[in-house]
C-alpha atoms as a PDB file:
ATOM      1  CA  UNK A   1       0.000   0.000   0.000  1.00  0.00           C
ATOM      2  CA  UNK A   2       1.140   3.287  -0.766  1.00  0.00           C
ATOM      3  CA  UNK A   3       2.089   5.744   2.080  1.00  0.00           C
ATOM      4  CA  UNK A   4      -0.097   8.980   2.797  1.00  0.00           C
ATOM      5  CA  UNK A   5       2.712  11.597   0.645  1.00  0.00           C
ATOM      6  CA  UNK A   6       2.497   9.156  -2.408  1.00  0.00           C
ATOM      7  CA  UNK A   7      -1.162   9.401  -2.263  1.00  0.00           C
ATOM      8  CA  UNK A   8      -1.504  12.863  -1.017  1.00  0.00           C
ATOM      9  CA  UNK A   9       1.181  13.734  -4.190  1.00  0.00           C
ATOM     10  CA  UNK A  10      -0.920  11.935  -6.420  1.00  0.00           C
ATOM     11  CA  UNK A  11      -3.979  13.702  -5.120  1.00  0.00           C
ATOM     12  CA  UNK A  12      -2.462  17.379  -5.537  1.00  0.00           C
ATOM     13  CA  UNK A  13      -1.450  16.493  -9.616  1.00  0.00           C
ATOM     14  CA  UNK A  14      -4.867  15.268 -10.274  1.00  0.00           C
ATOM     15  CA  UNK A  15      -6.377  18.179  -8.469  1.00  0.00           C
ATOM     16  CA  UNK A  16      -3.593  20.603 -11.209  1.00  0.00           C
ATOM     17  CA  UNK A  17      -5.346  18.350 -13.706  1.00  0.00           C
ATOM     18  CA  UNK A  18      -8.553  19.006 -13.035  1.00  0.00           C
ATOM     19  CA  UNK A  19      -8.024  22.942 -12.849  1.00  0.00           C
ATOM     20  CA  UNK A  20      -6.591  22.382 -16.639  1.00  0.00           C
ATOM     21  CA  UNK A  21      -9.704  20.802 -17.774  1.00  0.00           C
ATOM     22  CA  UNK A  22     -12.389  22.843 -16.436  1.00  0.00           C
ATOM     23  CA  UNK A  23     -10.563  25.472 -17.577  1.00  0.00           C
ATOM     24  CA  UNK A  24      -9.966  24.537 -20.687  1.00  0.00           C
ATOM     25  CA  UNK A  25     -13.963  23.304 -20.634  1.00  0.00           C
ATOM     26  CA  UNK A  26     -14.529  26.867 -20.343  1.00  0.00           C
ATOM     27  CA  UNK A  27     -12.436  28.220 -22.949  1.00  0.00           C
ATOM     28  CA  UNK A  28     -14.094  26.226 -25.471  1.00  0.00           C
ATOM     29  CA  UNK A  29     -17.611  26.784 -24.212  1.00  0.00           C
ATOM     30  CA  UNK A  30     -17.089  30.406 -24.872  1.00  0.00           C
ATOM     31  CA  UNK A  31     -15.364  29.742 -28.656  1.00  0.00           C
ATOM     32  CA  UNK A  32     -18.477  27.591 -29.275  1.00  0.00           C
ATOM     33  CA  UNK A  33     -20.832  30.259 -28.679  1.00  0.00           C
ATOM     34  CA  UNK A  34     -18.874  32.211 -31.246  1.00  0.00           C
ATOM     35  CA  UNK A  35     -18.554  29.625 -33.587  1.00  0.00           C
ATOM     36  CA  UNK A  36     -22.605  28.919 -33.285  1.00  0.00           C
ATOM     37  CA  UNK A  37     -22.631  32.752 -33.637  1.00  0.00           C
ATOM     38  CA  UNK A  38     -20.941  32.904 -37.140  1.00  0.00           C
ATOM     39  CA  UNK A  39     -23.297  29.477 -38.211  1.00  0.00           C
ATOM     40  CA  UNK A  40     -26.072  31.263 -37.993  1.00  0.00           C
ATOM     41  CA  UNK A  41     -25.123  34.203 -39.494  1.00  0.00           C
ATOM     42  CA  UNK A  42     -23.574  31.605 -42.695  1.00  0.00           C
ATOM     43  CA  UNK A  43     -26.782  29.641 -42.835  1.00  0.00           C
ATOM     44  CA  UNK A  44     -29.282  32.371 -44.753  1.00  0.00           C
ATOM     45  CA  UNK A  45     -26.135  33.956 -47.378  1.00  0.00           C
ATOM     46  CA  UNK A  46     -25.318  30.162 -48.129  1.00  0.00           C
ATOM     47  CA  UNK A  47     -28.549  28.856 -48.856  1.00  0.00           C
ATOM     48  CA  UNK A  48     -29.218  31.948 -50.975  1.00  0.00           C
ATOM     49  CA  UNK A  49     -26.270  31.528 -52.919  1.00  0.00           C
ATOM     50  CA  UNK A  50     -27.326  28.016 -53.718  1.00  0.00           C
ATOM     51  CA  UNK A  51     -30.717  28.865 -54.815  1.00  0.00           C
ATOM     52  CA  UNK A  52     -29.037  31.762 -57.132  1.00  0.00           C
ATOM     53  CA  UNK A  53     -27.073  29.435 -58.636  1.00  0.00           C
ATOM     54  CA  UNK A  54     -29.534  26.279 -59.429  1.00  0.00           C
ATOM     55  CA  UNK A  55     -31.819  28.928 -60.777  1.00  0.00           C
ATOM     56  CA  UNK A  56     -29.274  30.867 -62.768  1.00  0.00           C
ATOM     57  CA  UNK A  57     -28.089  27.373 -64.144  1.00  0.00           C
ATOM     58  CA  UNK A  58     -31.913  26.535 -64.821  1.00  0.00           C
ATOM     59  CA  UNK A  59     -32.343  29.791 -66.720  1.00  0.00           C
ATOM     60  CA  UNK A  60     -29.228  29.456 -68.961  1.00  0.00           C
ATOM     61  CA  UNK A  61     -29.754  26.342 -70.112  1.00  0.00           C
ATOM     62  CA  UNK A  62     -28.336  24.205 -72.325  1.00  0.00           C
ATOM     63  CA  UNK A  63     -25.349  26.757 -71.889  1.00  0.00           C
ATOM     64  CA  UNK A  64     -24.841  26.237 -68.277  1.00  0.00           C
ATOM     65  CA  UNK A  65     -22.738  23.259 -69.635  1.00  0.00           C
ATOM     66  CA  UNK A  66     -20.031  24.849 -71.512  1.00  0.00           C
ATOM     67  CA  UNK A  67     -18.704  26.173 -67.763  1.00  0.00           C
ATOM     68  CA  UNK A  68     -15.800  24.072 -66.873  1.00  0.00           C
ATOM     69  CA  UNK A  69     -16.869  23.508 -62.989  1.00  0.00           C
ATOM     70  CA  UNK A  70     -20.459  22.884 -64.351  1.00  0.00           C
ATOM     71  CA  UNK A  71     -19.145  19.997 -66.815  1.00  0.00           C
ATOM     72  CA  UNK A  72     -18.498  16.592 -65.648  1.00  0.00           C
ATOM     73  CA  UNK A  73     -15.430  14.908 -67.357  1.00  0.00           C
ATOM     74  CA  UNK A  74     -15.493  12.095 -69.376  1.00  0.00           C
ATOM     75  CA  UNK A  75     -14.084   9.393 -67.704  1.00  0.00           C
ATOM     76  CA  UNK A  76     -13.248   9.704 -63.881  1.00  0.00           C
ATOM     77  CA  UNK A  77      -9.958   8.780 -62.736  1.00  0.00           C
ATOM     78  CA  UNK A  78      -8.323  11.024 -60.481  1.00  0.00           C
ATOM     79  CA  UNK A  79     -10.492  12.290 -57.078  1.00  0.00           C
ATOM     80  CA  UNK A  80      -9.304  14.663 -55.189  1.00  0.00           C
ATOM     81  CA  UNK A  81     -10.352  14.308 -51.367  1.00  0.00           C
ATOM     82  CA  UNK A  82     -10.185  17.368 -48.899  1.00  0.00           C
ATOM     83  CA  UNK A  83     -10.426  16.006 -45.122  1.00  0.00           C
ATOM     84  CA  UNK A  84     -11.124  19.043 -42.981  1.00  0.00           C
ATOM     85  CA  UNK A  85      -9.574  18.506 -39.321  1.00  0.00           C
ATOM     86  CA  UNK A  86      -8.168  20.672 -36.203  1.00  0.00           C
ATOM     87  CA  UNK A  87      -4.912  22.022 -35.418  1.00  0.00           C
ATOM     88  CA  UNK A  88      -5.200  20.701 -31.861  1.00  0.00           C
ATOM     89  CA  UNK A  89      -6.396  17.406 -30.072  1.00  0.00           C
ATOM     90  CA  UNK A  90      -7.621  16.923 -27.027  1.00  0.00           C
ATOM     91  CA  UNK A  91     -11.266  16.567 -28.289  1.00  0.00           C
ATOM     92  CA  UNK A  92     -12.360  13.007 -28.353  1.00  0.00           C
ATOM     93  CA  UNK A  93     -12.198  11.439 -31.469  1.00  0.00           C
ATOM     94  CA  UNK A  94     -13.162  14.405 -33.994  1.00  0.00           C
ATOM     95  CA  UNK A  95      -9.992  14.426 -35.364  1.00  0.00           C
ATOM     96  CA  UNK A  96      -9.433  10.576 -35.841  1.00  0.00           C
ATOM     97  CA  UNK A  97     -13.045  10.144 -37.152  1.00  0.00           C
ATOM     98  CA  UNK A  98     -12.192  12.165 -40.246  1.00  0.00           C
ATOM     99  CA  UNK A  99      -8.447  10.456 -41.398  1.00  0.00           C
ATOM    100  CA  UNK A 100     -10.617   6.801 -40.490  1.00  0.00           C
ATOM    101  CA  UNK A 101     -13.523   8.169 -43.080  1.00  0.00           C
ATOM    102  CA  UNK A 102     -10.784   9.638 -45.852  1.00  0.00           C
ATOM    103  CA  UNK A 103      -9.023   6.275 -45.549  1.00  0.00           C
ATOM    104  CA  UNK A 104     -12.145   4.045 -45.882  1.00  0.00           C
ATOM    105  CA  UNK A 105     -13.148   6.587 -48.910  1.00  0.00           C
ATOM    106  CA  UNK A 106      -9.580   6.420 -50.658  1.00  0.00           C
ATOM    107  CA  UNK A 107      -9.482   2.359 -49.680  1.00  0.00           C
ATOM    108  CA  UNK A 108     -12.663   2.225 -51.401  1.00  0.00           C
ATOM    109  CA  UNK A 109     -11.305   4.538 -54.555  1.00  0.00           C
ATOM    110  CA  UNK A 110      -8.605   2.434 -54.953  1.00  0.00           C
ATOM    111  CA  UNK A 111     -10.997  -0.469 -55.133  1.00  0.00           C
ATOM    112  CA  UNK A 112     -13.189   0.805 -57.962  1.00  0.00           C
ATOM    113  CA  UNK A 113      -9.919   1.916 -59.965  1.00  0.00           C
ATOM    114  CA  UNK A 114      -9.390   5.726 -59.030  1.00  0.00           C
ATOM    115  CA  UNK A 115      -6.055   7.478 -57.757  1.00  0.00           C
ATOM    116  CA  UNK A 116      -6.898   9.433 -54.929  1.00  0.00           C
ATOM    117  CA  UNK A 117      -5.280  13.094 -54.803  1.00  0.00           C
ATOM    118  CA  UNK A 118      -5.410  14.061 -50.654  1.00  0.00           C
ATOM    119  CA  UNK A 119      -5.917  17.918 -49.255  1.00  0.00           C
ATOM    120  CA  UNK A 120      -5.638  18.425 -45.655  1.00  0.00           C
ATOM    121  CA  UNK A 121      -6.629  21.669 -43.234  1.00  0.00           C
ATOM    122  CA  UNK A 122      -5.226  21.411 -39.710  1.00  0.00           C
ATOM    123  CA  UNK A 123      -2.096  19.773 -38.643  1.00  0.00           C
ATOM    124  CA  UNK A 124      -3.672  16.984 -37.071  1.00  0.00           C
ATOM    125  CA  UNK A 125      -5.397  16.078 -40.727  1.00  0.00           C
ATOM    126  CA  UNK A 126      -2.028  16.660 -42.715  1.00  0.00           C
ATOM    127  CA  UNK A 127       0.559  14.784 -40.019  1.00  0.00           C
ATOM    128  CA  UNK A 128      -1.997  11.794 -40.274  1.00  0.00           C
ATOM    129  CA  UNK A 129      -2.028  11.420 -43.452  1.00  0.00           C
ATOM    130  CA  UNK A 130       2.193  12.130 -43.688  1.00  0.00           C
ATOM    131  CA  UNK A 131       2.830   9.529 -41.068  1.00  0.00           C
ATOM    132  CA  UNK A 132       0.315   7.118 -43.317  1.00  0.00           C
ATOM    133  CA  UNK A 133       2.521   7.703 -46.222  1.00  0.00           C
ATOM    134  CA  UNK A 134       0.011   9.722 -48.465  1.00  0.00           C
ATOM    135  CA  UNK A 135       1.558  12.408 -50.604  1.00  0.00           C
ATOM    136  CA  UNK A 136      -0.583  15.432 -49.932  1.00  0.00           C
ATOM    137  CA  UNK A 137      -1.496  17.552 -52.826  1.00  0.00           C
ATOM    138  CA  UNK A 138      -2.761  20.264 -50.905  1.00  0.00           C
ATOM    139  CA  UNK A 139      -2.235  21.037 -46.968  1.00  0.00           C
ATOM    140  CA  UNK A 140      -3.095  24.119 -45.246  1.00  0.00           C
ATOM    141  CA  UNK A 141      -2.860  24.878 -41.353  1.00  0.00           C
ATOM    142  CA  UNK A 142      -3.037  27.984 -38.946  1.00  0.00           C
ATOM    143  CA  UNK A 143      -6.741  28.555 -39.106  1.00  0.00           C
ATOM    144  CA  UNK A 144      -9.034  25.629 -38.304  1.00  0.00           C
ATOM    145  CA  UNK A 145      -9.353  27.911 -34.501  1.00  0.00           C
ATOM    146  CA  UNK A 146     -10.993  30.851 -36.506  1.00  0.00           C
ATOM    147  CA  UNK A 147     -11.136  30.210 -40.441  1.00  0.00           C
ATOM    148  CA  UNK A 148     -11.944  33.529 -42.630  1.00  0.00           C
ATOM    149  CA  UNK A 149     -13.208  33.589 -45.514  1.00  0.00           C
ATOM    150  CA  UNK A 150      -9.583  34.065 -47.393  1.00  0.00           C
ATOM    151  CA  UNK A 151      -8.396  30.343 -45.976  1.00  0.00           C
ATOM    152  CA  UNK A 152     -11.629  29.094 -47.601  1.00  0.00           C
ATOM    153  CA  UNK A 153     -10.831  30.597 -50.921  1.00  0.00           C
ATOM    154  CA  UNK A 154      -7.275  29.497 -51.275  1.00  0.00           C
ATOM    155  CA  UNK A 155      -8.258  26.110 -50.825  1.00  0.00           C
ATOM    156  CA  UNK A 156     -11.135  27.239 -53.457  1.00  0.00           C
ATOM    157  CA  UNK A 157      -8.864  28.087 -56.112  1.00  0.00           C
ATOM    158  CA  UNK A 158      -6.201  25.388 -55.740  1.00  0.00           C
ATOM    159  CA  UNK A 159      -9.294  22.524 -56.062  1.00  0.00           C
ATOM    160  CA  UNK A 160     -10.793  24.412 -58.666  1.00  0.00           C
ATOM    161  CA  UNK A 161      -7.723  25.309 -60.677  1.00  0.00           C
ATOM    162  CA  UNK A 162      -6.608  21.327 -60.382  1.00  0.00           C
ATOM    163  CA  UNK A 163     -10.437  20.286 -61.842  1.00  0.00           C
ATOM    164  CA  UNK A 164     -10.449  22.797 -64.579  1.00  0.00           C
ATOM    165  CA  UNK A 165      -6.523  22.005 -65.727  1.00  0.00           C
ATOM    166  CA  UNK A 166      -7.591  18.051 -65.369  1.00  0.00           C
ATOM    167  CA  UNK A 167      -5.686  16.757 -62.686  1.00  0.00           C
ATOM    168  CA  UNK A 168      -8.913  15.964 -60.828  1.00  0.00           C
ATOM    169  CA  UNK A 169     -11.784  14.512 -62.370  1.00  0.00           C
ATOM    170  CA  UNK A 170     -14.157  14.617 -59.273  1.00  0.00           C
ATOM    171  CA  UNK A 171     -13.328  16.556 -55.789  1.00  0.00           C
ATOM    172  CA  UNK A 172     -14.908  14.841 -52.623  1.00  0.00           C
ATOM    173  CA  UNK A 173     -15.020  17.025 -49.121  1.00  0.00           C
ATOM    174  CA  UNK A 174     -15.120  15.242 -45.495  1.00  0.00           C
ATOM    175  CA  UNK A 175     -15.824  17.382 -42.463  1.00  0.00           C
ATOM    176  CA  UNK A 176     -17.721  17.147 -39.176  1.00  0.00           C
ATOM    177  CA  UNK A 177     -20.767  18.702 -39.414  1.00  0.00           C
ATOM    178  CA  UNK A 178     -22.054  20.291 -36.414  1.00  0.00           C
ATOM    179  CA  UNK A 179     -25.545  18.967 -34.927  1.00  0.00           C
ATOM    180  CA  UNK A 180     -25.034  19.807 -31.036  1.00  0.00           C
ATOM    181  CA  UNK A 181     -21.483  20.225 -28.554  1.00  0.00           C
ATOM    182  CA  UNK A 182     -22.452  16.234 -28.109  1.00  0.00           C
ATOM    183  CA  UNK A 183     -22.955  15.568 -31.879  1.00  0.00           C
ATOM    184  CA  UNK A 184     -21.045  15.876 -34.749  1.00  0.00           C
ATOM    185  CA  UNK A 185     -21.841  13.433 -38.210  1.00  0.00           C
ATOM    186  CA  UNK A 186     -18.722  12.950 -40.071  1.00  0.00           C
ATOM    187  CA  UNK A 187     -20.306  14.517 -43.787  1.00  0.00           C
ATOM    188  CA  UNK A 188     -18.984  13.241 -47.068  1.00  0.00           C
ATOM    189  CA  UNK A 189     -20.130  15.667 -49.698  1.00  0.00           C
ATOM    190  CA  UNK A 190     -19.112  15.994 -53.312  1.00  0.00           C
ATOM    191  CA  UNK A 191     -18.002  19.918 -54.273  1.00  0.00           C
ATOM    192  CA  UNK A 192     -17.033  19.429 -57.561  1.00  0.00           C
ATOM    193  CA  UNK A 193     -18.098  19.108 -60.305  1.00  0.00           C
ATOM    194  CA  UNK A 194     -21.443  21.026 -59.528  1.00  0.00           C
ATOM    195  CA  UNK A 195     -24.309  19.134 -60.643  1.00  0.00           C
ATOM    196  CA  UNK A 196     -27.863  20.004 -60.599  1.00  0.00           C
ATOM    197  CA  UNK A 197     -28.923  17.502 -57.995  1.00  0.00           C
ATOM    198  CA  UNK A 198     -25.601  19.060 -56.085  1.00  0.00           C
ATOM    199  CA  UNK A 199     -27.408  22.390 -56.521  1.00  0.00           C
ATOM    200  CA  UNK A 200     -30.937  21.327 -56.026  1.00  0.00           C
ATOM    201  CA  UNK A 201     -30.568  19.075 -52.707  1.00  0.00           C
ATOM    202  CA  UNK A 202     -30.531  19.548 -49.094  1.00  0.00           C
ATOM    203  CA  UNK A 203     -29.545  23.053 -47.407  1.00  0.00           C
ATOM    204  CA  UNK A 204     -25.974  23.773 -48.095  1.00  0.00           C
ATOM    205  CA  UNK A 205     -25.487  24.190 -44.628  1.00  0.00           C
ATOM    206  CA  UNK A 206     -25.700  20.786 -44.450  1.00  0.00           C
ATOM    207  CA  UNK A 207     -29.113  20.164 -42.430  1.00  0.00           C
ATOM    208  CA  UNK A 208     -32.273  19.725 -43.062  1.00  0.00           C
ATOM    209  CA  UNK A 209     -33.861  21.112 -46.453  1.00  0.00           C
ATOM    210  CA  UNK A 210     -36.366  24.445 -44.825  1.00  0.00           C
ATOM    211  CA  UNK A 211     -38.848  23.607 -48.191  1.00  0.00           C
ATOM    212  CA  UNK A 212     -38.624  26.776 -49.992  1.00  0.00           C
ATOM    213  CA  UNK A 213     -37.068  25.425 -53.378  1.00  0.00           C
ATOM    214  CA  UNK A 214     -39.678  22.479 -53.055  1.00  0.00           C
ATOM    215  CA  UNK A 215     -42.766  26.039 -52.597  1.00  0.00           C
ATOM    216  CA  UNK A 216     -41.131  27.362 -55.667  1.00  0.00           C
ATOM    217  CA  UNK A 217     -41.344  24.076 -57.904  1.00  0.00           C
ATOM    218  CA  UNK A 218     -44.928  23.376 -56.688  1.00  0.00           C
ATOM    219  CA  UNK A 219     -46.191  26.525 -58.120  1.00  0.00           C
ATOM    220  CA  UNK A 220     -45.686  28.410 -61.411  1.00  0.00           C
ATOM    221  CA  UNK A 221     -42.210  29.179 -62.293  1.00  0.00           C
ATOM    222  CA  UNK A 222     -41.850  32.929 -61.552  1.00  0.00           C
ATOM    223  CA  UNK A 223     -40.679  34.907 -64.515  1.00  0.00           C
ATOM    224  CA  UNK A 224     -37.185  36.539 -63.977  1.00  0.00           C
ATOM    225  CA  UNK A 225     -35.152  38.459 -66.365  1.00  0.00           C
ATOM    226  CA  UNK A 226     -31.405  38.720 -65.650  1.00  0.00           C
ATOM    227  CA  UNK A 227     -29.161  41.092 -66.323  1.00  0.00           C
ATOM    228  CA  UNK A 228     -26.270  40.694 -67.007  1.00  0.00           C
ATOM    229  CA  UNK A 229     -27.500  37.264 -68.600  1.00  0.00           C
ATOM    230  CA  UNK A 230     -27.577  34.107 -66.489  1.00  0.00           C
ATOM    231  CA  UNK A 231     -24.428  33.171 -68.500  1.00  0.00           C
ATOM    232  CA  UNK A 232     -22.562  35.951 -66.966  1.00  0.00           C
ATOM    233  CA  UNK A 233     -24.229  35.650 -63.339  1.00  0.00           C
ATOM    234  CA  UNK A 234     -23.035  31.880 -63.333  1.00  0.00           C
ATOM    235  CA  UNK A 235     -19.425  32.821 -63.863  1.00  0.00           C
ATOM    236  CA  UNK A 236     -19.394  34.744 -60.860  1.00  0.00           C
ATOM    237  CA  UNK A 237     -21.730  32.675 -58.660  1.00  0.00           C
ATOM    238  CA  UNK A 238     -20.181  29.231 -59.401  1.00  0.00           C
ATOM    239  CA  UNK A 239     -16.714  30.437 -57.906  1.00  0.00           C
ATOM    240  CA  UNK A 240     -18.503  31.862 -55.348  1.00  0.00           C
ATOM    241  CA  UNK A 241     -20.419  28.906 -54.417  1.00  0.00           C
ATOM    242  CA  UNK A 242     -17.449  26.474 -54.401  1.00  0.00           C
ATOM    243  CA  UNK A 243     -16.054  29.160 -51.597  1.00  0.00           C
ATOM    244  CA  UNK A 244     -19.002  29.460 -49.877  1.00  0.00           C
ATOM    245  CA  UNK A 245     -19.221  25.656 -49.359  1.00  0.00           C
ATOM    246  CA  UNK A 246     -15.268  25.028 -48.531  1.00  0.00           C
ATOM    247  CA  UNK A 247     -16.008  28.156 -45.668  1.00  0.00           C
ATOM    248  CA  UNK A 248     -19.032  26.482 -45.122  1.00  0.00           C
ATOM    249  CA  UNK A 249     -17.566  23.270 -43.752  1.00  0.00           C
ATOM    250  CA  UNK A 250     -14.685  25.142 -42.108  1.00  0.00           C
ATOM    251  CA  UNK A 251     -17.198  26.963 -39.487  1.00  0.00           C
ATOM    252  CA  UNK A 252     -19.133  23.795 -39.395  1.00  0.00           C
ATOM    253  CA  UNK A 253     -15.843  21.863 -38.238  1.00  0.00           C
ATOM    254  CA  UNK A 254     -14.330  24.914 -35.953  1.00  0.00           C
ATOM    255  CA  UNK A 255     -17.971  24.420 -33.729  1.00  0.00           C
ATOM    256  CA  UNK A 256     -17.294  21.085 -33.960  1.00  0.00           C
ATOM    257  CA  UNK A 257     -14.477  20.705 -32.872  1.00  0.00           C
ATOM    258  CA  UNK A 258     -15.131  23.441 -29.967  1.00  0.00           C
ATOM    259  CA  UNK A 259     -18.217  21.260 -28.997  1.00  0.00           C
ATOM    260  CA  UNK A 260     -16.061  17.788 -28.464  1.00  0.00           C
ATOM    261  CA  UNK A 261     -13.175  19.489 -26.537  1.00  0.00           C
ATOM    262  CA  UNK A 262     -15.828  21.195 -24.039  1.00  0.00           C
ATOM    263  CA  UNK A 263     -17.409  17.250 -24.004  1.00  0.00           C
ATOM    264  CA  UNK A 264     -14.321  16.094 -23.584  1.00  0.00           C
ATOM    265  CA  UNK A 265     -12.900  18.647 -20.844  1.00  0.00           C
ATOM    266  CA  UNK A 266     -15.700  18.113 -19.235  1.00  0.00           C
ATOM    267  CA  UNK A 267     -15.674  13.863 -18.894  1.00  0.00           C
ATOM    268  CA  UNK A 268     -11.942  14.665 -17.780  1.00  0.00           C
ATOM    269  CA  UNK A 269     -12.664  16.997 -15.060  1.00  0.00           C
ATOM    270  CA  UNK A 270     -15.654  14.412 -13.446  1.00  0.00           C
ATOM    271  CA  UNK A 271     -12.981  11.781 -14.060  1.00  0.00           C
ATOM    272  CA  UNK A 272     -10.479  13.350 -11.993  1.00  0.00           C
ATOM    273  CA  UNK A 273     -13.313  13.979  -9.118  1.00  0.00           C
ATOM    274  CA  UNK A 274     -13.549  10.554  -9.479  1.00  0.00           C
ATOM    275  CA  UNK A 275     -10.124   9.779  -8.941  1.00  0.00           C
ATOM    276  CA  UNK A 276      -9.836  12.425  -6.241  1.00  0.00           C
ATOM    277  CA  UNK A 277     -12.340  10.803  -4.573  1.00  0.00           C
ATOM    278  CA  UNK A 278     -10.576   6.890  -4.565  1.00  0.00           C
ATOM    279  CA  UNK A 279      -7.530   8.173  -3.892  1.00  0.00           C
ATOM    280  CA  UNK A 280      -8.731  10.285  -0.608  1.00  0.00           C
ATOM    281  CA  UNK A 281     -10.218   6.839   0.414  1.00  0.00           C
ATOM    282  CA  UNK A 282      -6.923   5.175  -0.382  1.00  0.00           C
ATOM    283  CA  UNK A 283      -5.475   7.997   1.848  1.00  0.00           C
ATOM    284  CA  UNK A 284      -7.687   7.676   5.069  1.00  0.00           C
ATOM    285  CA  UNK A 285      -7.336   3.911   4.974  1.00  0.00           C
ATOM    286  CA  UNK A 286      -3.210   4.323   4.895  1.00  0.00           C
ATOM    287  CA  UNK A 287      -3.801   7.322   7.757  1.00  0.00           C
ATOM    288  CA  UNK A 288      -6.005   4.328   9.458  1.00  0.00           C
ATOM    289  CA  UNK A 289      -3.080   1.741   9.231  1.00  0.00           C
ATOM    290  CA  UNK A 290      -0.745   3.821  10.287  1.00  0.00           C
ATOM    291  CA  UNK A 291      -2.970   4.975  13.387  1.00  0.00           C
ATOM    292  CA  UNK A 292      -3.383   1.582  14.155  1.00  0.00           C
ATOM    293  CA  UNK A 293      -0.052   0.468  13.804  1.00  0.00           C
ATOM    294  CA  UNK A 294       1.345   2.733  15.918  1.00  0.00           C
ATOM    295  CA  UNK A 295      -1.777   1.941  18.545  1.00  0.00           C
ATOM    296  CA  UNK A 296      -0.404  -1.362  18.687  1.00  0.00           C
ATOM    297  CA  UNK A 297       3.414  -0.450  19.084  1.00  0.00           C
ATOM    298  CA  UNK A 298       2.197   1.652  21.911  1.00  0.00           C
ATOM    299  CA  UNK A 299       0.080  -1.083  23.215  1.00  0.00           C
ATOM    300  CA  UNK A 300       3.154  -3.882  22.759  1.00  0.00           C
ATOM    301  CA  UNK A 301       5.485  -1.360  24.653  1.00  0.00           C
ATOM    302  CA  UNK A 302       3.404  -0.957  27.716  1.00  0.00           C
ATOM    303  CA  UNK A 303       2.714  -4.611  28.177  1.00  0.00           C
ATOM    304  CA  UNK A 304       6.419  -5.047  28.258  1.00  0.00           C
ATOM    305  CA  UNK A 305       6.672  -3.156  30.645  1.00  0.00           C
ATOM    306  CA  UNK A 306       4.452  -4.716  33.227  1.00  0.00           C
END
């Protein structure tokens, strides 16, 4: 058994622990609330954006297929795949959930035939893969704490300059999408090329359609004239939908990951009051031992005396 400084020792580091984690429980609560902040604000200018562009491709047409991220290639061969992650761990399994989906996806490329080309935000995303021996195409760090919109449209411009040159025939994005601090689904969504079910699916914030494209196709088509044409409006609102979705999932991952560290902070501090709590047992039944050893020394001493 240990002696009462071992386990008063081991009951001061836990209690240093435990400050760390609450505050660090705290820290994260309050970036959440942030990061919820600048969802919210995302949700309505991304879902317009979308509905611009489906009904800007709908109006031009047969010509909405001459635009190069509008155009599916011929035969698909190379995919890129652009796992979104943290710069920092201590949050669970968020991290590890997302290089365990891009590996299942690229085992499952290989499988079918395709090359897989791998992009990687956060250095937990882009040491993963390096230690796995992938050859990253793309990797970009520094921002996954507080993305802006700039990060999102370098990463933009590299995928979509790689799809339009032909060195990727498809692009595939995984991220955690944010449901609750307790819940985040690991989202595999395809960002290029954009298709019209792409355009004309769920919200592209990733939840739950809110009906209005399904109002406007139960009723008469309203009449809209564009100007400039819807020829020129898609060449601005295609680039500006591939950004829009790449910032999209960065938010989405920053709460995300914000949410899981709080979770996780949080299961570490109770488990250290846990711990606290055995090892001031352990400590009163050594201070008991100890009591009663020296009861009986006492004891033994005064009977040899008599």
């Amino acid at each position: 058994m240990a002696s009462q400084r071992d386990v008063k020792n081991r009951i001061a580091s836990v209690k240093n622990i435990q400050k760390i984690t609450r505050a660090m429980e705290m820290v994260a609560a309050a970036r959440l609330r942030r990061a919820e902040q600048r969802i919210s604000k995302l949700r309505p200018y991304a879902e317009a954006i979308r509905r611009m562009t489906y009904q800007a491709a709908q109006a031009a047409g047969a010509e909405a297929s001459s635009f190069p991220l509008l155009r599916e290639h011929d035969e698909v061969k190379n995919v890129g795949l652009l796992l979104i992650t943290g710069d920092r761990g201590l949050a669970g399994a968020f991290n590890s959930q997302i290089i365990r989906a891009g590996m299942r996806a690229g085992a499952e490329m290989g499988d079918e035939g395709l090359e897989p080309a791998w992009y990687a935000t956060g250095r937990r995303g882009v040491s993963s893969l390096t230690f796995r021996g992938r050859e990253l195409s793309g990797s970009y760090t520094g921002f996954a704490d507080k993305p802006s919109y700039a990060d999102a449209r370098g990463i933009a411009d590299d995928l979509m300059s790689a799809y339009v040159d032909g060195k990727l025939d498809r692009v595939d994005i995984l991220y955690n999408a944010y449901v609750s601090p307790l819940t985040q689904h690991v989202t595999r969504e395809t960002l290029l090329p954009l298709s019209a079910p792409v355009l004309e699916g769920a919200s592209a914030m990733g939840g739950p359609d809110d009906g209005s494209a399904r109002e406007q196709s139960d009723g008469p088509a309203p009449l809209v004239e564009y100007e400039p044409g819807p020829e020129d409006l898609l060449q601005r609102l295609v680039p500006d939908y591939v950004e829009i979705s790449i910032y999209r999932a960065l938010i989405e991952s920053t709460a995300g990951f914000f949410g899981a560290q709080m979770t996780a902070m949080r299961n570490a501090s109770e488990n250290a009051g846990t711990l606290i709590e055995e090892y001031t047992l352990q400590m009163n039944r050594a201070r008991q031992a100890e009591i009663t050893q020296e009861i009986m020394e006492v004891v033994a001493g005064a009977e040899g005396l008599t």
